[in-house]
Protein backbone atom coordinates (compact mmCIF):
# COMPACT_ATOMS: atom_id res chain seq x y z
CA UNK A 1 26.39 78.63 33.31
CA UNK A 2 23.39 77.15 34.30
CA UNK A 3 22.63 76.04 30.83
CA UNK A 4 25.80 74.87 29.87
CA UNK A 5 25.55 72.71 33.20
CA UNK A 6 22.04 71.12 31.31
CA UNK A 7 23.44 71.17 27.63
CA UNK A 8 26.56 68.78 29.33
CA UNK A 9 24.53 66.67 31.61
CA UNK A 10 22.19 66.26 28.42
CA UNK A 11 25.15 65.07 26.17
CA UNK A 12 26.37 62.34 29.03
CA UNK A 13 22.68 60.96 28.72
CA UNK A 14 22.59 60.81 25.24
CA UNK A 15 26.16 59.50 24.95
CA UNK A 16 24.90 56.72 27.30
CA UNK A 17 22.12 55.90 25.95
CA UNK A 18 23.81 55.78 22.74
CA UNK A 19 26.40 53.14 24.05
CA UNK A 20 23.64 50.98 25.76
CA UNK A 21 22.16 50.96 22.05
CA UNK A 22 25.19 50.17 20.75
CA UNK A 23 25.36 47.52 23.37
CA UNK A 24 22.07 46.22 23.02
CA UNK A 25 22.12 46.12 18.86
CA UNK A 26 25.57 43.75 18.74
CA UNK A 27 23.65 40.71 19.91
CA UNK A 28 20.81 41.41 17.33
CA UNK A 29 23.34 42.31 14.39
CA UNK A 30 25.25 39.01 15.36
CA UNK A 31 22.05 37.07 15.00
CA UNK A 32 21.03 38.43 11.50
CA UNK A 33 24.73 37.93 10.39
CA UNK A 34 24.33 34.37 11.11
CA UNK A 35 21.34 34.21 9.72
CA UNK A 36 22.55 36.17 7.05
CA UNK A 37 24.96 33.54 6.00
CA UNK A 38 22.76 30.20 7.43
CA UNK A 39 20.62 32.12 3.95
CA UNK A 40 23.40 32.01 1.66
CA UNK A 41 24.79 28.44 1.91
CA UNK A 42 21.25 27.18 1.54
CA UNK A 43 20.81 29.23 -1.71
CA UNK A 44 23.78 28.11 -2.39
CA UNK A 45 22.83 24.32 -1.96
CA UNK A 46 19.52 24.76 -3.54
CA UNK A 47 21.48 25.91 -6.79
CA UNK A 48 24.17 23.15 -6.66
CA UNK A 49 20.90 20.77 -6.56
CA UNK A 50 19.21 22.02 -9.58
CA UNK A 51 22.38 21.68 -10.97
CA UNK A 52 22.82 18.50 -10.22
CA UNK A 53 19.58 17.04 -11.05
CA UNK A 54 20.20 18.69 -14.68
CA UNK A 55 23.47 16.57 -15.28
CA UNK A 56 21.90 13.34 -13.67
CA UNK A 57 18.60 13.74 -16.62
CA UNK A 58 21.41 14.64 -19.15
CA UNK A 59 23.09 11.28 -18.24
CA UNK A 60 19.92 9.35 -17.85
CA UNK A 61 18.74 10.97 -21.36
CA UNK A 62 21.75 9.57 -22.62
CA UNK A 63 21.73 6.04 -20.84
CA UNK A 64 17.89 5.03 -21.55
CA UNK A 65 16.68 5.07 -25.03
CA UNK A 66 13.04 4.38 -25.85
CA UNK A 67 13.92 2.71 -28.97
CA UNK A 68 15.90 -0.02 -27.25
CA UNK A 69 14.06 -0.31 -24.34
CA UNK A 70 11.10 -1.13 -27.30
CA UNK A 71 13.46 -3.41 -28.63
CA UNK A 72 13.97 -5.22 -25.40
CA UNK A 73 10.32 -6.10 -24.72
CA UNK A 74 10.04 -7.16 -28.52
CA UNK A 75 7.43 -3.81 -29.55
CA UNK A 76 7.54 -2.73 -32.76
CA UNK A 77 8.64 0.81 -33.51
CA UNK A 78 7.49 3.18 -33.02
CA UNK A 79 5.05 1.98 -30.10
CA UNK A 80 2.18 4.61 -30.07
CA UNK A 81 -0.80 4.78 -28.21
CA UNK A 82 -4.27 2.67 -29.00
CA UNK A 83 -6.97 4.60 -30.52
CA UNK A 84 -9.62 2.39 -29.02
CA UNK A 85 -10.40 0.93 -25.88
CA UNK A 86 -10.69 -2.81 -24.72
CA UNK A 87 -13.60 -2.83 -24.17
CA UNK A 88 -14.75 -1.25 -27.44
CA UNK A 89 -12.42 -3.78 -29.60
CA UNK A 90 -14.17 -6.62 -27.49
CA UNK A 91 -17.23 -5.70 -28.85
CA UNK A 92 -16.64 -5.15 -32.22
CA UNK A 93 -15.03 -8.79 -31.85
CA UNK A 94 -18.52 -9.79 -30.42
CA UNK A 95 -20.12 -8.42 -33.52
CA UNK A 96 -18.24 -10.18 -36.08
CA UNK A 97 -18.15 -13.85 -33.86
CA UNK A 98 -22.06 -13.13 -33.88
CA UNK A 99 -22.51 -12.61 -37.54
CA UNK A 100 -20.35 -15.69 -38.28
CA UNK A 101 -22.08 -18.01 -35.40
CA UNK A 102 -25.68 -17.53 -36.90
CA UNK A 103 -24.11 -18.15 -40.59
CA UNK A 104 -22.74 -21.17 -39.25
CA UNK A 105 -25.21 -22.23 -36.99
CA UNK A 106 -28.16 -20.28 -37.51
CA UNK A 107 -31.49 -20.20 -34.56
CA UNK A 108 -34.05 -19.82 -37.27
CA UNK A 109 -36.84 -22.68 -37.82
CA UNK A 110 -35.09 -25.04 -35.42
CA UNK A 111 -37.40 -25.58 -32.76
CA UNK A 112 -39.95 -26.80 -35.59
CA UNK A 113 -37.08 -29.17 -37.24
CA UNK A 114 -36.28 -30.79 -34.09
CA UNK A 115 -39.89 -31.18 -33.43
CA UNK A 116 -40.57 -32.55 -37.01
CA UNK A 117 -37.82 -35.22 -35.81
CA UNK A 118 -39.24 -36.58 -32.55
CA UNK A 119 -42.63 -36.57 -34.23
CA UNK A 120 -40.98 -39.37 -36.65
CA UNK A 121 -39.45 -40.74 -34.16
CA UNK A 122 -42.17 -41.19 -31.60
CA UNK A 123 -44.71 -41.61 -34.81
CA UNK A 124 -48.61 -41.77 -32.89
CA UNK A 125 -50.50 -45.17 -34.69
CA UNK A 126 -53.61 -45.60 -35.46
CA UNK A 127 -55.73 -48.62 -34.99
CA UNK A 128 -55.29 -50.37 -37.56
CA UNK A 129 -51.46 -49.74 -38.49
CA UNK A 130 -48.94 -52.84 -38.40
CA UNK A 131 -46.70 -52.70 -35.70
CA UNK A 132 -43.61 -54.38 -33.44
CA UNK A 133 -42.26 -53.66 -30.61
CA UNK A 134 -39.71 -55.54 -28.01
CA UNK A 135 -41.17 -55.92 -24.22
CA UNK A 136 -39.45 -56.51 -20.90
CA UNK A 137 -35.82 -55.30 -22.50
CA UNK A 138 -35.73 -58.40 -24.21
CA UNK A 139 -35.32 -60.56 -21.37
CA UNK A 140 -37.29 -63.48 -21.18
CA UNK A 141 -39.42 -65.39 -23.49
CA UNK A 142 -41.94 -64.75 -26.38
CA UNK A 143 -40.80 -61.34 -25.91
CA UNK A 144 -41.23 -59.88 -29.96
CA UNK A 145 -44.25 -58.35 -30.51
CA UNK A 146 -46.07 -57.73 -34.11
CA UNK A 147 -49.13 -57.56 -35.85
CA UNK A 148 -52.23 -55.07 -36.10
CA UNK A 149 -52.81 -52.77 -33.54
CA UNK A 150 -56.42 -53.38 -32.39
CA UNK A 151 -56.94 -51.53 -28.58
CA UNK A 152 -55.94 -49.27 -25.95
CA UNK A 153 -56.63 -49.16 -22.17
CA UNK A 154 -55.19 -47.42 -19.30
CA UNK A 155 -53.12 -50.68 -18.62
CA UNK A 156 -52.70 -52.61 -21.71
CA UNK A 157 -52.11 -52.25 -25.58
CA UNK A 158 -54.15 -55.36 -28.09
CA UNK A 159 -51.60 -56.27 -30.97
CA UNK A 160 -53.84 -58.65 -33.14
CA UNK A 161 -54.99 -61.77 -30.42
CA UNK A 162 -52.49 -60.66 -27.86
CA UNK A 163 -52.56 -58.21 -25.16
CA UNK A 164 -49.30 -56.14 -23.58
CA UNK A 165 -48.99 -55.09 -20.48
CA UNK A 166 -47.96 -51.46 -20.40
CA UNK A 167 -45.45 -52.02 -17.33
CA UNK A 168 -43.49 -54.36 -19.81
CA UNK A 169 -43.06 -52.03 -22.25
CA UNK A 170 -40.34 -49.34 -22.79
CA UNK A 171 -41.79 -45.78 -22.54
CA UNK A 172 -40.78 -44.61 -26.02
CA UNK A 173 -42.62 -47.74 -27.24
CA UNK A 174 -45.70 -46.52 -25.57
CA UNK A 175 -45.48 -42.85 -26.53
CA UNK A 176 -45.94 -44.38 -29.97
CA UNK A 177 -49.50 -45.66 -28.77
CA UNK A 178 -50.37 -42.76 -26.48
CA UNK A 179 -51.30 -39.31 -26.84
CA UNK A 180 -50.57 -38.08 -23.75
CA UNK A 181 -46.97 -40.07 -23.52
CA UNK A 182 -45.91 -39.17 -27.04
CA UNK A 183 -46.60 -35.36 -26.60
CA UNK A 184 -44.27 -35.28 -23.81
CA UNK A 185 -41.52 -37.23 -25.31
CA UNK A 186 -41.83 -35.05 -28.28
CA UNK A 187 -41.50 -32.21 -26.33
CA UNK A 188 -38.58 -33.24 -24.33
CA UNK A 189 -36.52 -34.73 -27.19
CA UNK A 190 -36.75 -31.00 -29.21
CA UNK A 191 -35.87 -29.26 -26.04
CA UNK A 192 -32.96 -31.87 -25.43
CA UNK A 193 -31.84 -31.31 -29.64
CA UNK A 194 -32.24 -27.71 -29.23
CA UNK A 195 -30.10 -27.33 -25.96
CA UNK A 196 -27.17 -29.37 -27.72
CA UNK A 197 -27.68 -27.07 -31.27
CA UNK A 198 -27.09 -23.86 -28.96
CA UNK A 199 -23.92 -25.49 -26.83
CA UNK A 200 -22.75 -25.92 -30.60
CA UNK A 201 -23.25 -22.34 -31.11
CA UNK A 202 -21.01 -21.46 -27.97
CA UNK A 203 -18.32 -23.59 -28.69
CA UNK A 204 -18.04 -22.37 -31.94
CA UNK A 205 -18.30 -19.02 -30.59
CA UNK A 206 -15.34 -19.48 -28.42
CA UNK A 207 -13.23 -20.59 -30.71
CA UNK A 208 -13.54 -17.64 -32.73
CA UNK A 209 -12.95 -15.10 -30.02
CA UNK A 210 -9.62 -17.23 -28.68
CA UNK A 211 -8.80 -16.76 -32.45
CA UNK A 212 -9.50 -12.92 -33.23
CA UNK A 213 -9.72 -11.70 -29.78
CA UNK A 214 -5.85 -11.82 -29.30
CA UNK A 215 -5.36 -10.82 -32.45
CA UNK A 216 -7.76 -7.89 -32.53
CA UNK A 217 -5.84 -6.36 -29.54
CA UNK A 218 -2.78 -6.43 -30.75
CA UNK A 219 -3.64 -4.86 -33.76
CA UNK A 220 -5.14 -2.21 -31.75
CA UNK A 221 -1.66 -1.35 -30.06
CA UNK A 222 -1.99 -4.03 -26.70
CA UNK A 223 0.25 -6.92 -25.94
CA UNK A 224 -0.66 -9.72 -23.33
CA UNK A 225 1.71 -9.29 -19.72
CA UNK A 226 0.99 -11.88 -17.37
CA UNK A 227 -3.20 -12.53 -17.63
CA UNK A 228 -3.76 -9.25 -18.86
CA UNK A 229 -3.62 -7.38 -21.88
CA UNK A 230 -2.47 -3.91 -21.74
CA UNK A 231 -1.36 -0.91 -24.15
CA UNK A 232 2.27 -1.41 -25.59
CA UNK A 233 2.59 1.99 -24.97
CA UNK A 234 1.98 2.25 -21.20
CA UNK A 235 4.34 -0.92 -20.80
CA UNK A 236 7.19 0.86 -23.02
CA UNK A 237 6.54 4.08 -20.49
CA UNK A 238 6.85 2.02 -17.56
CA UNK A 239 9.88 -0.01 -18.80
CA UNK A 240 11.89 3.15 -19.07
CA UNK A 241 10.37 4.53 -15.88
CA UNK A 242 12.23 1.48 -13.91
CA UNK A 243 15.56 1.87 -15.97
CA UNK A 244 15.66 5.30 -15.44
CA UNK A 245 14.92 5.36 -11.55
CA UNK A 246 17.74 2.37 -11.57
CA UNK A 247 19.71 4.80 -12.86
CA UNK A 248 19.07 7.78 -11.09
CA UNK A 249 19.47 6.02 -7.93
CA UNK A 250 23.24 4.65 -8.72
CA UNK A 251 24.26 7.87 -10.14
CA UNK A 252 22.39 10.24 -7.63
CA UNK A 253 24.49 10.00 -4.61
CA UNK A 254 27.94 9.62 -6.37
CA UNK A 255 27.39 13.10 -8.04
CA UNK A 256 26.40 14.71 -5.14
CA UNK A 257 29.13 13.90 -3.12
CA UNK A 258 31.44 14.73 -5.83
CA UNK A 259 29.91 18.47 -6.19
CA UNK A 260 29.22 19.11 -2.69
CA UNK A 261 32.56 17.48 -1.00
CA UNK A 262 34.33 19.78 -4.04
CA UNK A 263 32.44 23.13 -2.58
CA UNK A 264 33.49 21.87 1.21
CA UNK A 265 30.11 20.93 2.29
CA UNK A 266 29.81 17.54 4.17
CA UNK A 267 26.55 15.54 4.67
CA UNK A 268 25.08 15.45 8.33
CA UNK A 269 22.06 13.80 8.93
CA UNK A 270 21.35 13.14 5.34
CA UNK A 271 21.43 17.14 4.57
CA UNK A 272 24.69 18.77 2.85
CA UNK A 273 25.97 22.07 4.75
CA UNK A 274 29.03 23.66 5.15
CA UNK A 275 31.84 21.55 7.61
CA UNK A 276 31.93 24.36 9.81
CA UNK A 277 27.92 24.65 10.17
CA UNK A 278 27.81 20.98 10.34
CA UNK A 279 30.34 20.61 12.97
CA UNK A 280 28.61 23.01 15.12
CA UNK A 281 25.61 20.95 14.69
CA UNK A 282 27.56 17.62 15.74
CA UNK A 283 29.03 19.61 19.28
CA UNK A 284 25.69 20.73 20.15
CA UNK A 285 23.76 17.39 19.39
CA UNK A 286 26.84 15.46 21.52
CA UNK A 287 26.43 18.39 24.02
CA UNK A 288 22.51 17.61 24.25
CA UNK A 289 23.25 14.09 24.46
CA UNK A 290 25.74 14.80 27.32
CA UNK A 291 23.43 17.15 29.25
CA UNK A 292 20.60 14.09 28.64
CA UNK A 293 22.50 11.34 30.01
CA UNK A 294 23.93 13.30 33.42
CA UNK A 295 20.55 14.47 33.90
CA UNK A 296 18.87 10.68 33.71
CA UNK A 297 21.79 9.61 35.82
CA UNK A 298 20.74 12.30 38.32
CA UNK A 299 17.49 11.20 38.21
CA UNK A 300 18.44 7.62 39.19
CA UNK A 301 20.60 8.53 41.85
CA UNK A 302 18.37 11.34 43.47
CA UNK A 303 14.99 10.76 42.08
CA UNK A 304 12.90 12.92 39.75
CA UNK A 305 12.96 16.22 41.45
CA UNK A 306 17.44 16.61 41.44
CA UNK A 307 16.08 15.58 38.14
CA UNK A 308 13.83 18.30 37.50
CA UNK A 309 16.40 21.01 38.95
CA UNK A 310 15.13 21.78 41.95
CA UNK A 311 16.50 22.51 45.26
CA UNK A 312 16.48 19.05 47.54
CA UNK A 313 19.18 16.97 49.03
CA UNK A 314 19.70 13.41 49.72
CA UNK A 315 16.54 11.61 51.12
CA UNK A 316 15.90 11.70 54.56
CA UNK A 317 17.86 15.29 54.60
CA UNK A 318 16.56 18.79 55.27
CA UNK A 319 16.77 22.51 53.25
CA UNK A 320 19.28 24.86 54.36
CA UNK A 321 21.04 25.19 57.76
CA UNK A 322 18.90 22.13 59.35
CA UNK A 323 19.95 20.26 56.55
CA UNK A 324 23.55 19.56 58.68
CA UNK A 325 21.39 18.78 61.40
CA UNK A 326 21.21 15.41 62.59
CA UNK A 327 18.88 13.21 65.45
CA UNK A 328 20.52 14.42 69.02
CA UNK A 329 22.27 17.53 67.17
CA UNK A 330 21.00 21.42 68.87
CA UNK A 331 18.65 23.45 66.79
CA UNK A 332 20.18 26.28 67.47
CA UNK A 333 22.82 25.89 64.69
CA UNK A 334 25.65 28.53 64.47
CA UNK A 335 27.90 28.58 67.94
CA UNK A 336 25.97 26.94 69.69
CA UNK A 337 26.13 23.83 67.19
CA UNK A 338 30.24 23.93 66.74
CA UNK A 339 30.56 24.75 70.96
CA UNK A 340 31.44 22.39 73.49
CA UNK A 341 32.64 22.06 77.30
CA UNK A 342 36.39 23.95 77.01
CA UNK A 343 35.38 25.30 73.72
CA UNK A 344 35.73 29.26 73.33
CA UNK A 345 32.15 30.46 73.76
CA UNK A 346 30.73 27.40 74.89
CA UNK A 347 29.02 27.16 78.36
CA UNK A 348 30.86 25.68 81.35
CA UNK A 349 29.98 22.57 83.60
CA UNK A 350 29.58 23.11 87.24
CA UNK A 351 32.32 22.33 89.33
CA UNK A 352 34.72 22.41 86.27
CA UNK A 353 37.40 24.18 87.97
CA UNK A 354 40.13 22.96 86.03
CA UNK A 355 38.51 24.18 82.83
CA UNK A 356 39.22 23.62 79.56
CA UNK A 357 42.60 24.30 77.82
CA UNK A 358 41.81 27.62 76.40
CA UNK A 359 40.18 28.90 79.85
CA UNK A 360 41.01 32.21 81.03
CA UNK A 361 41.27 31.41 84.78
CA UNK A 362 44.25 29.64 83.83
């Protein structure tokens, strides 16, 4: 008996734990159900995007063609990449302007030529040797000088009977007297020459590269866009880049709305999701909203802590039963705070003999 007593009790335990299981798992099962099916929309959506995407390349595919897009920026077909840099077609340019520079114009023996010239020009006399010569610019008179140079000082220079001031002379007429004088002026008029042979060269040099420069990078596979030259190739790729982001962006959204408002999905804050998910959404965000504003209003009205959700009153009040209190008011609360002369309860004055309407003497 005894044991049948244990075997029964046992069963009621197990029974109720069983139902408290029961009870406890619901909430849990409810929670993987919904996120159960939260799981299968967004599959689902992920597939409906791949799906899109593939028709909006097919269309772009179909919209953008390389071969007009070449056409449009005036490329020859087909538009392939260059083989060489630059940088390395700049100086193969550099080569062939050099060659043709020094054929033209070429450095060798010209220091000695141009030296050879002022040497004729500035020819040294010797005494002895017929000369002429012009002094003081020409201004003035008796100012022609000729005859058979005789002398030279550190001041003056004897033609025949007649001597010449230096100071009235022009330089280049004395570096044909002095040694000193014409060195320099020999010196200086080669350097001069040979400065202006070499500003030859680099004119010559420049208008060789404007003319095979260009040319040598576009034969290489470059065109010119803006200042700088770059490879056809990359400019085609970019071209149809542009027109195909253009494109993607106009027909994008339009499909999407199409495929997603066709599988009832609507888009809430720029994400697609079922109505019924996304309605939820929109009562809880104007619920939070809601909740926000009340409790900012509370806060204005009450200060931080009504607020914060604590326990408090309106300024200047206490907690609890003294809370009703007021200044003159008893402490005692309860009765005594309701109780008054004639009041059931309340104490009597002396000498009241007439009491109170409810008194029992009466």
């Amino acid at each position: 008996m005894n044991c049948l007593k244990f075997h029964s009790s046992t069963l009621r335990v197990l029974a109720s734990a069983l139902a408290l299981g029961l009870i406890l798992a619901a909430p849990a099962r409810g929670a993987r159900e919904k996120r159960k099916k939260e799981a299968d929309w967004k599959v689902e959506r992920r597939k409906l995007l791949t799906q899109i995407e593939q028709q909006v390349a097919a269309e772009v595919n179909k919209a953008v063609d390389p071969k007009k897009v070449a056409a449009q920026l005036k490329l020859k077909w087909p538009v392939t990449a260059p083989k060489k840099s630059l940088k390395e077609i700049e100086e193969e340019v550099k080569k062939r302007i050099q060659k043709m520079v020094d054929k033209e114009y070429p450095m060798e023996g010209k220091k000695e030529e141009y030296r050879k010239q002022a040497e004729a020009k500035y020819r040294l006399h010797k005494i002895g040797d017929r000369v002429s010569f012009v002094i003081r610019g020409g201004r003035g008179t008796n100012t022609f000088v000729e005859g058979r140079f005789d002398a030279i000082t550190a001041t003056r220079i004897k033609v025949s009977n007649r001597w010449i001031v230096r100071s009235d002379m022009a330089m280049s007429d004395v570096a044909c007297f002095d040694p000193d004088v014409h060195n320099r002026y020999v010196e200086r008029y080669a350097r001069v020459q040979l400065n202006k042979y070499k500003i030859r060269r680099v004119d010559y040099a420049e208008a060789l590269r404007k003319k095979f420069v260009d040319q040598a990078y576009k034969d290489a596979g470059y065109i010119k866009w803006g200042k700088n030259w770059i490879a056809a190739r990359d400019l085609l790729d970019r071209a149809i880049a542009f027109q195909r982001k253009q494109l993607e962006t106009r027909i994008r959204p339009k499909l999407e709305r199409e495929v997603f408002t066709k599988k009832g999905y609507m888009l809430f804050k720029g994400e697609w999701m079922p109505k019924k998910t996304a309605t939820s959404l929109k009562e809880k965000l104007k619920r939070m909203i809601e909740e926000k504003k009340q409790q900012s209003q509370a806060q204005e009205l009450f200060g931080p802590e009504m607020g914060a959700g604590k326990q408090g009153g309106m300024p200047g009040m206490g907690k609890g039963a003294d809370m009703m209190m007021g200044p003159g008011m008893p402490k005692g609360g309860g009765a005594d705070m309701m109780m008054g002369p004639g009041m059931p309860g309340g104490k009597k004055k002396k000498g009241n003999k007439g009491g109170g309407l409810f008194d029992e003497d009466q």
